[in-house]
Protein backbone atom coordinates (compact mmCIF):
# COMPACT_ATOMS: atom_id res chain seq x y z
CA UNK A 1 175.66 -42.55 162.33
CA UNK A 2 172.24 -44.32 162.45
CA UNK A 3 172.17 -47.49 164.41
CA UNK A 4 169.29 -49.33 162.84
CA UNK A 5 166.83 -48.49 160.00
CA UNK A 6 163.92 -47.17 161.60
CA UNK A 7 166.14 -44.57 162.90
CA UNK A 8 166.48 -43.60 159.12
CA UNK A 9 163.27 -44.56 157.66
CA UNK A 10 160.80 -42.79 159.89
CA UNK A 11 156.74 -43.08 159.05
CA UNK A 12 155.41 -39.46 158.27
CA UNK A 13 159.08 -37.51 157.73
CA UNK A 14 161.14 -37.04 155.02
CA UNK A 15 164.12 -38.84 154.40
CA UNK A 16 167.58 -37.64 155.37
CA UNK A 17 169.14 -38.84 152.49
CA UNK A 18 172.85 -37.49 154.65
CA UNK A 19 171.67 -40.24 156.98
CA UNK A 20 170.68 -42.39 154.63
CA UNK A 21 174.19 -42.62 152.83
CA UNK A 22 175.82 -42.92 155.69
CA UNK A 23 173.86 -45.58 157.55
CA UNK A 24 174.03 -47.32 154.01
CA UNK A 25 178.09 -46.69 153.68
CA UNK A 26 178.39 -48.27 157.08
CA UNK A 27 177.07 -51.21 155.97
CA UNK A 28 178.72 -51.64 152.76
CA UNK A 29 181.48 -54.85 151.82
CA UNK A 30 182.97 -53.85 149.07
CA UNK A 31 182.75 -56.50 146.27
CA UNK A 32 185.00 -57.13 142.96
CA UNK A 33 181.60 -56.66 141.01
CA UNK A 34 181.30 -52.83 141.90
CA UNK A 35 184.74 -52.25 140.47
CA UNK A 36 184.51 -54.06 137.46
CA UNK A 37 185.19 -57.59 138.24
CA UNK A 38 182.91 -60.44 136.12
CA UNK A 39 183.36 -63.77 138.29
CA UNK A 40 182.84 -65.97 134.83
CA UNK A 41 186.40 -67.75 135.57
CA UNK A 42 187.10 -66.28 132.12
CA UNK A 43 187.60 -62.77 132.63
CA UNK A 44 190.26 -61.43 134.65
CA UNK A 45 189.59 -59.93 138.03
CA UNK A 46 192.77 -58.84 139.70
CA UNK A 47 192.52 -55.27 139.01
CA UNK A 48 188.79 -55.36 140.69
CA UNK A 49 189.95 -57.23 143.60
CA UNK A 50 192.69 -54.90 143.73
CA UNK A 51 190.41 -51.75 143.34
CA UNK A 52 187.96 -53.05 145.94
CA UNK A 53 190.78 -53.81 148.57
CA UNK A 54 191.94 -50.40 148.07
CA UNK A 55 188.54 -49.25 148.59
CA UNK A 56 187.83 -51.14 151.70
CA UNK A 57 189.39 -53.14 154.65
CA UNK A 58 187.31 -56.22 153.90
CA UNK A 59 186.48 -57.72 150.68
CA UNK A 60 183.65 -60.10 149.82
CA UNK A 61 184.13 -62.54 146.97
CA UNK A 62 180.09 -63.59 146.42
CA UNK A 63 179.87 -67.02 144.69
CA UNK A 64 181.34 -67.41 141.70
CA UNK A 65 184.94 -67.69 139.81
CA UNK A 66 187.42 -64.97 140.11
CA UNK A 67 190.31 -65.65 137.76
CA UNK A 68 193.14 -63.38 138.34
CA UNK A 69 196.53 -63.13 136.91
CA UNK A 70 199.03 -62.06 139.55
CA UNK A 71 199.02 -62.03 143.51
CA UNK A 72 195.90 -60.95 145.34
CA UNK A 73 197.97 -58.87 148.09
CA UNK A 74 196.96 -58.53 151.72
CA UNK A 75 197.73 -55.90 153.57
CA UNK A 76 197.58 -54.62 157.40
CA UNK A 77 194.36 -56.03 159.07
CA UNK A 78 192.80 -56.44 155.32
CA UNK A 79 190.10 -59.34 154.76
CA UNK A 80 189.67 -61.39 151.80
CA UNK A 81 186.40 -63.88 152.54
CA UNK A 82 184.18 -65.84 150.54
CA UNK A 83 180.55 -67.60 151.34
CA UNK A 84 182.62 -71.16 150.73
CA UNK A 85 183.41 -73.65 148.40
CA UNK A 86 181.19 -71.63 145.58
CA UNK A 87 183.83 -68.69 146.06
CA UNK A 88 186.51 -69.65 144.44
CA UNK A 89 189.97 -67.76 143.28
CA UNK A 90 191.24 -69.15 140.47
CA UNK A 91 195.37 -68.47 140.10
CA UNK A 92 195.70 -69.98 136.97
CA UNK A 93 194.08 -69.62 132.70
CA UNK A 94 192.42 -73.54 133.14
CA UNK A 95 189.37 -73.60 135.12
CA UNK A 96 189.35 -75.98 138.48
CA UNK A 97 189.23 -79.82 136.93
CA UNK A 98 187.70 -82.33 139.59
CA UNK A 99 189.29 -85.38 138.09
CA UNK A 100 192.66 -84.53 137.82
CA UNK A 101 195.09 -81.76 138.81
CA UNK A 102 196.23 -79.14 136.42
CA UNK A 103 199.77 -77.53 137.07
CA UNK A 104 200.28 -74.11 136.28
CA UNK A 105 203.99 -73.31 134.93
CA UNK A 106 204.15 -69.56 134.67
CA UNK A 107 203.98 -69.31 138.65
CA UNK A 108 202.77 -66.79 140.41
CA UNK A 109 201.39 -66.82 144.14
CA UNK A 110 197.34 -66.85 144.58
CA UNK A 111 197.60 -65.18 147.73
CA UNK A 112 200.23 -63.13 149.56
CA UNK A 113 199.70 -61.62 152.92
CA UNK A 114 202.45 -59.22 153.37
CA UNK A 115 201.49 -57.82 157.09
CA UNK A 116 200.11 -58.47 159.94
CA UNK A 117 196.44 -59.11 161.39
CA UNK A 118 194.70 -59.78 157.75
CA UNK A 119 192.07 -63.02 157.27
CA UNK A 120 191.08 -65.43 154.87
CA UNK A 121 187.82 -66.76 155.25
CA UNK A 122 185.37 -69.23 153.34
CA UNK A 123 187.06 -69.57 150.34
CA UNK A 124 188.20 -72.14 147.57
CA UNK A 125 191.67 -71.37 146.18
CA UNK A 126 192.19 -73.13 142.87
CA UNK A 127 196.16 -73.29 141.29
CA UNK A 128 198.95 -70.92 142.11
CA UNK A 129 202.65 -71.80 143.32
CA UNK A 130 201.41 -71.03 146.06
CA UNK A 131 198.08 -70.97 147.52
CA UNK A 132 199.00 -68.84 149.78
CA UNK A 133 202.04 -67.05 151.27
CA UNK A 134 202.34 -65.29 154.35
CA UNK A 135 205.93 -63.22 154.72
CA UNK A 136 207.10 -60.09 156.46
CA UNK A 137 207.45 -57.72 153.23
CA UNK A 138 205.69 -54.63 154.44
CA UNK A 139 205.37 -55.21 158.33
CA UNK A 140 205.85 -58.31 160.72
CA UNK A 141 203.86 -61.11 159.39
CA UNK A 142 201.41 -61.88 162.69
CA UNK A 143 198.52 -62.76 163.67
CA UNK A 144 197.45 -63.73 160.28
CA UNK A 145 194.03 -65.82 160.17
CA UNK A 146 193.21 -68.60 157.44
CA UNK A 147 190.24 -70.41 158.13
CA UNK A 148 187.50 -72.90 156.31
CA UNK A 149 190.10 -72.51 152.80
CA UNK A 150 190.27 -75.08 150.75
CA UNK A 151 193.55 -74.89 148.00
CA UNK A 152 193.74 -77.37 144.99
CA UNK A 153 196.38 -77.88 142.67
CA UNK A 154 199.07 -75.36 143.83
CA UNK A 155 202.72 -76.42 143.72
CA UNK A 156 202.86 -75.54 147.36
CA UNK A 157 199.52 -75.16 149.17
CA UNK A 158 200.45 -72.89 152.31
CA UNK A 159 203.76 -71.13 152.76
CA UNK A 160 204.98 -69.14 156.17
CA UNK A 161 208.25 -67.40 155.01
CA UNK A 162 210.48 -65.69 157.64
CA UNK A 163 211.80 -63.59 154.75
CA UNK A 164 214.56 -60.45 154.62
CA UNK A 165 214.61 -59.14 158.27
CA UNK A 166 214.21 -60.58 161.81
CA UNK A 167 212.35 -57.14 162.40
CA UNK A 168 209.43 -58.54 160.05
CA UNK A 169 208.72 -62.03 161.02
CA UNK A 170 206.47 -64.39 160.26
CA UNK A 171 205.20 -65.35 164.14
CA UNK A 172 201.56 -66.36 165.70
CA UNK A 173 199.50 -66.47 162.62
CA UNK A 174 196.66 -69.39 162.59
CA UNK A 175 195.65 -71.87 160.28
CA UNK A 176 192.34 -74.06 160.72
CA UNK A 177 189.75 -76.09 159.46
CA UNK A 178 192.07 -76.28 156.46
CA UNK A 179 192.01 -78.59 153.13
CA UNK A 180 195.37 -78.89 151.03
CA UNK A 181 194.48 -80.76 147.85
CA UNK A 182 196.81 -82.61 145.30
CA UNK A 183 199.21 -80.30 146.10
CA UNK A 184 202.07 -80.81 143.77
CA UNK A 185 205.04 -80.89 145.98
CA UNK A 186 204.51 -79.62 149.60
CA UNK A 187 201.18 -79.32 151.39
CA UNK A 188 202.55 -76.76 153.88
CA UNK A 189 205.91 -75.32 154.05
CA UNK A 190 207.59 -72.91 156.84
CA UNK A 191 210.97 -71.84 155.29
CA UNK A 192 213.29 -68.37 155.45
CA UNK A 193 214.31 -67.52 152.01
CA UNK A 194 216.51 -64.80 152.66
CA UNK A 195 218.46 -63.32 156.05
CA UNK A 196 215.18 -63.39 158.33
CA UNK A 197 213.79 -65.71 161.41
CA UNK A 198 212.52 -68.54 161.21
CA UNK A 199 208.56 -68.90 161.02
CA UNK A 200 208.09 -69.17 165.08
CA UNK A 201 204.90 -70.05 167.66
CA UNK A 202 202.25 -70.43 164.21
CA UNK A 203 199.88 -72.97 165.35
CA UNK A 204 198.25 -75.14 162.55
CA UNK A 205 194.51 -76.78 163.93
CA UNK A 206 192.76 -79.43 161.39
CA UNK A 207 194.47 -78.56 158.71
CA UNK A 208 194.64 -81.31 156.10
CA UNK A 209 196.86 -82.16 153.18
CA UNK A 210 195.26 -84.86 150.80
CA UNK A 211 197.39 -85.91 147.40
CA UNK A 212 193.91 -87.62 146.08
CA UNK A 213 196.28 -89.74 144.37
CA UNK A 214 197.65 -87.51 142.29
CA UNK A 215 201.42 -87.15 141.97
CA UNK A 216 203.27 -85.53 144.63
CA UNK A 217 206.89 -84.80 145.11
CA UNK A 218 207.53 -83.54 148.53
CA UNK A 219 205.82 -83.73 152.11
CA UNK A 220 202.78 -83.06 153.66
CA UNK A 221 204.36 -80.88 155.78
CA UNK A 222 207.80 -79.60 155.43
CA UNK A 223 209.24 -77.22 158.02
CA UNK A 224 212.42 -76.44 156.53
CA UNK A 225 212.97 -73.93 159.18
CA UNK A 226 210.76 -73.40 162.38
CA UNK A 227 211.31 -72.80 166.02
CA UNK A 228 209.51 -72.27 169.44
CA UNK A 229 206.19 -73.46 169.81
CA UNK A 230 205.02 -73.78 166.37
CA UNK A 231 202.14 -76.44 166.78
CA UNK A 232 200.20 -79.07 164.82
CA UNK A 233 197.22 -80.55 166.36
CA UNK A 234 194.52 -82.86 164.94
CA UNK A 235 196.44 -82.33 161.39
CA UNK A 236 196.63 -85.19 158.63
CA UNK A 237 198.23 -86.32 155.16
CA UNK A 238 197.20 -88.87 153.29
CA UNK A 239 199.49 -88.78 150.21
CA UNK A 240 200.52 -90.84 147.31
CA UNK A 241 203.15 -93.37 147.40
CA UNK A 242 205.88 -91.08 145.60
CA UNK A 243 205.52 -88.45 148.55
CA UNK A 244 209.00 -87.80 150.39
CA UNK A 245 207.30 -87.86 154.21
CA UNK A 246 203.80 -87.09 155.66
CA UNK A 247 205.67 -84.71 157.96
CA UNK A 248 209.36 -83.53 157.41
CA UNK A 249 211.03 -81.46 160.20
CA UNK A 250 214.20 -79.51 158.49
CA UNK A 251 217.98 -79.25 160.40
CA UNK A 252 216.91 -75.98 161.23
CA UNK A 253 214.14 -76.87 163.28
CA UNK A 254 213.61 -76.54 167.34
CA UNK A 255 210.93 -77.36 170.06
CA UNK A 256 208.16 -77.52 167.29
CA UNK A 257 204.67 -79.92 168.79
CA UNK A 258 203.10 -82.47 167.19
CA UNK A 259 200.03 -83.53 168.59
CA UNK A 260 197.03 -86.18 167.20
CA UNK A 261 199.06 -86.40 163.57
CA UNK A 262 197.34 -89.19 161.34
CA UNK A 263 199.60 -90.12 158.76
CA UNK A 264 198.66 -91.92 155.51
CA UNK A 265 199.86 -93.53 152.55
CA UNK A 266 200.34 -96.88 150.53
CA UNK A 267 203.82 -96.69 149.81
CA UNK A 268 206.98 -96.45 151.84
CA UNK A 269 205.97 -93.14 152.66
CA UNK A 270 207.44 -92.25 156.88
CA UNK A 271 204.93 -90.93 158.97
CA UNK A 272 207.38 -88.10 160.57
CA UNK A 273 211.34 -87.68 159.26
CA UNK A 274 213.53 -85.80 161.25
CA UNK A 275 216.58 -84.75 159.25
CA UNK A 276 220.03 -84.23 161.57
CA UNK A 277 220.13 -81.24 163.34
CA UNK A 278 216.39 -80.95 164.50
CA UNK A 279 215.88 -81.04 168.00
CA UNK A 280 213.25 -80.89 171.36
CA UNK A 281 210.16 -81.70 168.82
CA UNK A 282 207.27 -83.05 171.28
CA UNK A 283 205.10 -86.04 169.50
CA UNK A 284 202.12 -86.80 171.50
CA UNK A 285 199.65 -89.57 170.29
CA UNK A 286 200.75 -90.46 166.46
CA UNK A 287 198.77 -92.55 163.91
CA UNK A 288 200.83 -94.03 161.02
CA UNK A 289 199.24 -95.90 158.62
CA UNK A 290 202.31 -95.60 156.19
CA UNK A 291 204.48 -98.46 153.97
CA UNK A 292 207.28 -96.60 155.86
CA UNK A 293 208.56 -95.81 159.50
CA UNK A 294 206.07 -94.10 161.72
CA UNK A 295 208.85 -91.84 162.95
CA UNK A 296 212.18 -91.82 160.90
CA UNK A 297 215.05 -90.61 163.23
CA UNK A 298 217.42 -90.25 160.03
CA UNK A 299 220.75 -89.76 162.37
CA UNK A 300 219.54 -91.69 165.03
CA UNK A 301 220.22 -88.99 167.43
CA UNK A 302 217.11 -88.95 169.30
CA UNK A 303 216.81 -85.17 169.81
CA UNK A 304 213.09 -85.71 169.93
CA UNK A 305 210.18 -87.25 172.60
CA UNK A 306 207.31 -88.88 171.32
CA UNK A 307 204.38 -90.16 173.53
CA UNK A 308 202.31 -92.86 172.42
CA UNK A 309 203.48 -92.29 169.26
CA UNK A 310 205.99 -95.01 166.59
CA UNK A 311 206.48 -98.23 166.51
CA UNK A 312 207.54 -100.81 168.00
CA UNK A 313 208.60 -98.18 170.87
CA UNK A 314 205.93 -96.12 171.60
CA UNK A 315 207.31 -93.99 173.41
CA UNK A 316 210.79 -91.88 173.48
CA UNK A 317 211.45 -89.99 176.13
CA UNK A 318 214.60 -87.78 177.18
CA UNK A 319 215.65 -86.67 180.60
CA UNK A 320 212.78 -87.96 182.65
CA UNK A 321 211.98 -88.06 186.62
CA UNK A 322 210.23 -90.58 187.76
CA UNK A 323 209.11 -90.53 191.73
CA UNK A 324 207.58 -94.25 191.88
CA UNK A 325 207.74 -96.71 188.49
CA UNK A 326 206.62 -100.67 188.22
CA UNK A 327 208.64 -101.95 185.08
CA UNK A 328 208.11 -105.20 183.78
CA UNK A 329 210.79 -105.45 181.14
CA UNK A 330 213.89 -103.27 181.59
CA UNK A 331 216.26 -103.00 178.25
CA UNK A 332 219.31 -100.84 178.54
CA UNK A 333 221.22 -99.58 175.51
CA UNK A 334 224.09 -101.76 174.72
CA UNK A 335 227.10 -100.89 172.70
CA UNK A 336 228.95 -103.80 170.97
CA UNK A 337 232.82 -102.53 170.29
CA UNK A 338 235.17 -104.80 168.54
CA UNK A 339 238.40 -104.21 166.30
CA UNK A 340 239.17 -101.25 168.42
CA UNK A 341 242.31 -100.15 170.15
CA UNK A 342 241.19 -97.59 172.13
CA UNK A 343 237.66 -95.84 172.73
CA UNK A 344 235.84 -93.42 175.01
CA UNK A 345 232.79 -94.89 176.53
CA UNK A 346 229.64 -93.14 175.39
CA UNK A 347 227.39 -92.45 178.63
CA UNK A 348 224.21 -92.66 176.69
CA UNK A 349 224.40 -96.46 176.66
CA UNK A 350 224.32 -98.11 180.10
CA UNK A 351 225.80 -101.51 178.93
CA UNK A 352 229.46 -101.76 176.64
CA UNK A 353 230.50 -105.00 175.38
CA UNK A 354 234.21 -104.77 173.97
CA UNK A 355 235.75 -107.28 172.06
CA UNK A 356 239.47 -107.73 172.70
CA UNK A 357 240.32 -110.32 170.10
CA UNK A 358 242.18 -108.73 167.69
CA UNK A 359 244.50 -107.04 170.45
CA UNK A 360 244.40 -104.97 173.95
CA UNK A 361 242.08 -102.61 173.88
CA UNK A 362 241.57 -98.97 175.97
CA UNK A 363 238.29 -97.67 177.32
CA UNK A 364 238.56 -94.47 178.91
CA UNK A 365 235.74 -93.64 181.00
CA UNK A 366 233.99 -90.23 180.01
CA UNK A 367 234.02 -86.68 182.02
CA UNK A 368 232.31 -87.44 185.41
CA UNK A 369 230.99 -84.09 186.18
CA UNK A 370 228.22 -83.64 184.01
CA UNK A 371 227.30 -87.55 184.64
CA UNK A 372 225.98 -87.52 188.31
CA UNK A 373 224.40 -91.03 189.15
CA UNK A 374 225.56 -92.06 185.49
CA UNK A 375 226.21 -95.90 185.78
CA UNK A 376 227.94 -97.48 183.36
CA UNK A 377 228.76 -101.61 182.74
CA UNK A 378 232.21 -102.71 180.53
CA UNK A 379 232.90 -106.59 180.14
CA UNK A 380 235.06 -108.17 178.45
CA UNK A 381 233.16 -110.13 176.00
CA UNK A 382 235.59 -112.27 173.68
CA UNK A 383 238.14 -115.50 175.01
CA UNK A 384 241.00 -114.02 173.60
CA UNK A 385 244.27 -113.63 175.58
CA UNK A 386 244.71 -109.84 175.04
CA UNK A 387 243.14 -107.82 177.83
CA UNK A 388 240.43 -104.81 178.12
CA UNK A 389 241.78 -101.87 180.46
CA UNK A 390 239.54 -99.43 181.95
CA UNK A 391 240.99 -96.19 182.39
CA UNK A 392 239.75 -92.26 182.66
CA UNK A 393 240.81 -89.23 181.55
CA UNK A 394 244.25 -87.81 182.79
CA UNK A 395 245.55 -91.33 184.32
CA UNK A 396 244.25 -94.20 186.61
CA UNK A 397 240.73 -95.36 186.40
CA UNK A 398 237.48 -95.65 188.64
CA UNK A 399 238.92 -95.90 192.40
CA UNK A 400 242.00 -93.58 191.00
CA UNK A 401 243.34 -97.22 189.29
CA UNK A 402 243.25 -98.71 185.99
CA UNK A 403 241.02 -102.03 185.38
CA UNK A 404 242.66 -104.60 183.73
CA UNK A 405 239.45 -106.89 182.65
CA UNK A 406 241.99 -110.06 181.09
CA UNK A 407 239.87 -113.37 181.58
CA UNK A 408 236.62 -114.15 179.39
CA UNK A 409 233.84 -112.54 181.88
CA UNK A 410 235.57 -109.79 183.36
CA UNK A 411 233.52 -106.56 184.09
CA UNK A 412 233.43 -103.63 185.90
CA UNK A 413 230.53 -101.45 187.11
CA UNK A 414 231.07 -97.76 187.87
CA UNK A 415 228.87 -94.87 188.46
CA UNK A 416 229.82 -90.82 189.00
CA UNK A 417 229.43 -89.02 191.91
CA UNK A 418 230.09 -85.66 189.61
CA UNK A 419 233.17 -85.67 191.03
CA UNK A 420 235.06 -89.07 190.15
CA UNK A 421 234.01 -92.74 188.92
CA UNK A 422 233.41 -95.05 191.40
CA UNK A 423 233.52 -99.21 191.26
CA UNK A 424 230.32 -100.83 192.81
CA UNK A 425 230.63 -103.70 191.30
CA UNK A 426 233.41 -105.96 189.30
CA UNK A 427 235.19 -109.31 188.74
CA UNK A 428 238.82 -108.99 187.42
CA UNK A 429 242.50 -109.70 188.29
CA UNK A 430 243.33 -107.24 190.73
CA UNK A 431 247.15 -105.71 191.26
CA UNK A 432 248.91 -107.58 194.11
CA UNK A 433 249.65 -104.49 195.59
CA UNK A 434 246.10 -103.65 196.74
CA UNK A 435 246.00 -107.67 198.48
CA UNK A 436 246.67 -107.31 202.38
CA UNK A 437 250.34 -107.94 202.54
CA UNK A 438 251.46 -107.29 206.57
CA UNK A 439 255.30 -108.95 206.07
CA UNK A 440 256.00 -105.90 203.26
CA UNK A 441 256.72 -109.62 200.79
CA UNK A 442 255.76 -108.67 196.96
CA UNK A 443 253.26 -110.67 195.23
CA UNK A 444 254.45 -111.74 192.13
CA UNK A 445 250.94 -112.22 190.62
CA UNK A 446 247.11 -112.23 191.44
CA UNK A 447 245.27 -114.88 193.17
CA UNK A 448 244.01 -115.67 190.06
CA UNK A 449 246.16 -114.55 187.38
CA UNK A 450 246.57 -115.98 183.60
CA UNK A 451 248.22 -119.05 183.47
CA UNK A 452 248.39 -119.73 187.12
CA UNK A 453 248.51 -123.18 187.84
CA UNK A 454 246.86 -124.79 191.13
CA UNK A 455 250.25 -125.28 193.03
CA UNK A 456 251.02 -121.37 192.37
CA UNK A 457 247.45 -120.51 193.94
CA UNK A 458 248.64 -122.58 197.09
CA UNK A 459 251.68 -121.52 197.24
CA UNK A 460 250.11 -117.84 197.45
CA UNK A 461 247.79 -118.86 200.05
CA UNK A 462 250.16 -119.98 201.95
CA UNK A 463 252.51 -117.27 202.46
CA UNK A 464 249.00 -115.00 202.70
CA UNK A 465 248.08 -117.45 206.00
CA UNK A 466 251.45 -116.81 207.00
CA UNK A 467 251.55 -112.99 206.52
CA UNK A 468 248.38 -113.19 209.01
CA UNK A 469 249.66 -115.48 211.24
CA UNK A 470 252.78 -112.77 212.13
CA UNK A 471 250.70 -110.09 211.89
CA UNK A 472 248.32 -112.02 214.47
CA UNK A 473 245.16 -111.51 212.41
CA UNK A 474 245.04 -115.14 212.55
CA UNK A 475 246.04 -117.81 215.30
C-alpha cells in the first residue's frame, strides 16, 4: 500500500486508480453518515452506527446529535470516538436540556462494551440507564478505555459488571478525565449481577460525578462488589443533599484504594461509608466537605486504613511497625463493662474497666498464642463489695492463678509471650498460700484482706517475724 500521496499522485503519469483506492481505503474512519445516519438528534441512528461498526474497527461520530434507540454495542478492540463535547449520543426521544435533567423511563443502556480492548473517546453521552456498561457477555471484559466522556442524565452514569462467568470478567479496564452529570442514582457502580467475579484491579483517574443539584438517590460511587486493586485517584462528587454517600464501598468489597477523594455536599451526605463486611480499603489524603462523617465506619469494625484522611482522627492505621516514634499524646482503647457476670476480654482494647456492682464478675483472658507482646490492663472500677476475678481459658489465670481484684483500685497488668499470660504489673489481695510461710502455719487471710481490722494485720505480722526468726532469715 502507498505510504504517502506523492507516492500515488505522481507529476507526468497516470493515476493508478488500484493504488489510489487503496491508499484512500487505508485512510478511511468509517462514519454513521456513509451508512445512512442524519445526526439531527431527531432521526434515529442506531442502525448506521451499527452498520458502520460492522464495517470498521473504529467509528467516528463527527459533531453533531446521534439519537439512537437501543445499545450502541462494542465489541473486541472496537472504537467508538467523537471530536468532544459537540459529539454527542443521545440514549433517549428528548434532546439534552441544560437546565434540568430529563429521565428516561423505557431504559435501555447508551453504551455496552461486551469484550475486551475497545475505547471510548471524546464524546458527550446524553440519557440512558446507563451511560455506559462494561460486562463480560462475549469475551472477558479488559482493558477497556473511556476517556475525555462526559454522561448527563443517565440513571447510572458508568457501570463495570462482573456478569455470568468468572471466565469473562470485568478486570483492568480504565476510566479518565471523566464527567458524571446529574446522574439520577449512582455516578459509578461496580456490581456482579449474576454468578461472575467481582469487577477487580479497574483503576478510575479524574473521574468526576457532579449532581448539579439535581435530585439524586444513590452514591457517587457505589462499589457493590469489587476486589484487588481497584483504584480511585484524584476522583470527586459533589452531590445534592438527598445523595446516600459520596463514596459507598459494598460488604462484598476487598483491598480497593482510595487516593486524593474530594467529597462534597450540603447535606448530611458521608464522605466514604463502609457497609459491614468490607475490608483492607487504603484511604490516603481525603477531603470532606460534607454535612456528614468524612468516613462512616457503619459497624465500627475498622477493617480499613486511612492516611491523612477523616476527622477528628486523621489517621487509622492497622498492624503497624514502627522502628523509632516521639508521641505526644498516647490514648489507648478502653472498654467500660458493667452489669456483666462473666466476659472474655477483647485484645483489641488495651485498657478494660469492669464494674462489679451488681455482683462478681469473670474475665477470662483471651487465647495467648496469636497475641505475642499483647498487653492488656483490668481494674476493678466500682466500690462495691463483690469482687472481679481474672481467669483464662481452661483454669487458673496469668502466672497459672486466678486474680481476685476485690478492693476499689485493684488491677492487674498482663501481657503474652504466645505461649501463656504473664503479670507485670498488679495491686490485689493475694492467696496466703503464695506469702513466705517457713513454719508450714496457714494464713487465714491476706495481709490486707476485706474487713481486716488493724489488730488482725499485727497479729499477721507477727507470726510472719516469727516464721523468719526460726527460719533464721531474720535475727
Amino acid at each position: 500500500m502507498a505510504s504517502a500521496i506523492d507516492d500515488v499522485l505522481i507529476p507526468g503519469q497516470p493515476v493508478d486508480k488500484q493504488r489510489l483506492r487503496d491508499y484512500l481505503r487505508g485512510r478511511e474512519i468509517a462514519v454513521p453518515q456513509s451508512y445512512g445516519g442524519i445526526p439531527d438528534g431527531v432521526s434515529d441512528c442506531s442502525d448506521a452506527i451499527d452498520a458502520a461498526l460492522a464495517a470498521a474497527p473504529t467509528v467516528l461520530l463527527v459533531p453533531g446529535t446521534y439519537r439512537v434507540s437501543r445499545p450502541v454495542v462494542l465489541g473486541y478492540g472496537q472504537t467508538l470516538m467523537g471530536v468532544g463535547e459537540s459529539s454527542v449520543l443521545q440514549a433517549r426521544p428528548d434532546p439534552f436540556d441544560g437546565a434540568a435533567p430529563i429521565y428516561s423511563q423505557i431504559g435501555w443502556n447508551a453504551v455496552e462494551v461486551v469484550d475486551g480492548y475497545a475505547a471510548i473517546r471524546n464524546l458527550r453521552i446524553v440519557g440512558g440507564a446507563s451511560g455506559i456498561k462494561l460486562f463480560g457477555r462475549d469475551g472477558p471484559c479488559v482493558k477497556t478505555v473511556v476517556e475525555n466522556v462526559s454522561i448527563w442524565d443517565a440513571v447510572i452514569g458508568i457501570v463495570l459488571d462482573g456478569y455470568e462467568s468468572p471466565d469473562r470478567p470485568c478486570y483492568w479496564n480504565h476510566i479518565a478525565r471523566t464527567l458524571v452529570a446529574r446522574p439520577q442514582l449512582h455516578g459509578v457502580l461496580l456490581t456482579v449481577d449474576s454468578a461472575g467475579d467481582t469487577p477487580n484491579a479497574n483503576k478510575f483517574h479524574d473521574v468526576r460525578v457532579y449532581s448539579l443539584a439535581a435530585p439524586m438517590a444513590g452514591c457517587g460511587f457505589f462499589i457493590s462488589a469489587g476486589r484487588f486493586n481497584n483504584s480511585f485517584v484524584d476522583c470527586e462528587a459533589n452531590l445534592h443533599p438527598g445523595a446516600e454517600a459520596c463514596f459507598r464501598l459494598g460488604f462484598a468489597t476487598d483491598q480497593n484504594l482510595i487516593v486524593n477523594f474530594y467529597a462534597e455536599s450540603l447535606g448530611p451526605v458521608p464522605g466514604i461509608r463502609i457497609d459491614g463486611g468490607s475490608q483492607n480499603t487504603a484511604i490516603l489524603n481525603l477531603f470532606s466537605a460534607t454535612g456528614g462523617a468524612p468516613i462512616w465506619d457503619t459497624t465500627e469494625a475498622g477493617r480499613y486504613t486511612a492516611f491523612n484522611a477523616g476527622h477528628p482522627v486523621k489517621n487509622h492505621l492497622k498492624r503497624t511497625e514502627l522502628t523509632e516514634a516521639r508521641i505526644g499524646r498516647l490514648e489507648l482503647e478502653t472498654a467500660f463493662t458493667e452489669g456483666m457476670a462473666s466476659l472474655t476480654l477483647d485484645p483489641a482494647r488495651t485498657i478494660h474497666l469492669i464494674s462489679a456492682w451488681t455482683g462478681p464478675v469473670t474475665a477470662e483472658l483471651p487465647d495467648p498464642h496469636p497475641l505475642n507482646g499483647v498487653v492488656l490492663v483490668v481494674k476493678k472500677s466500682d466500690s462495691g463489695p463483690h469482687a472481679v476475678t481474672v481467669t483464662q481459658a481452661g483454669g487458673g489465670g496469668p502466672d497459672a492463678d486466678p486474680v481476685r481484684l476485690g478492693r476499689p483500685g485493684d488491677h492487674v497488668v498482663v501481657v503474652s509471650n504466645g505461649a501463656a499470660w504473664h503479670i507485670i504489673a498488679a495491686r490485689y489481695d493475694r492467696p496466703a498460700a503464695v506469702w513466705p510461710n517457713p513454719s508450714g502455719t496457714a494464713f487465714t487471710r491476706s495481709l490486707n484482706a476485706d474487713g481486716s481490722t488493724l489488730e488482725d494485720v499485727r497479729a499477721v505480722l507477727r507470726a510472719l517475724i516469727l516464721d523468719l526468726k526460726n527460719a533464721g532469715i531474720l535475727s
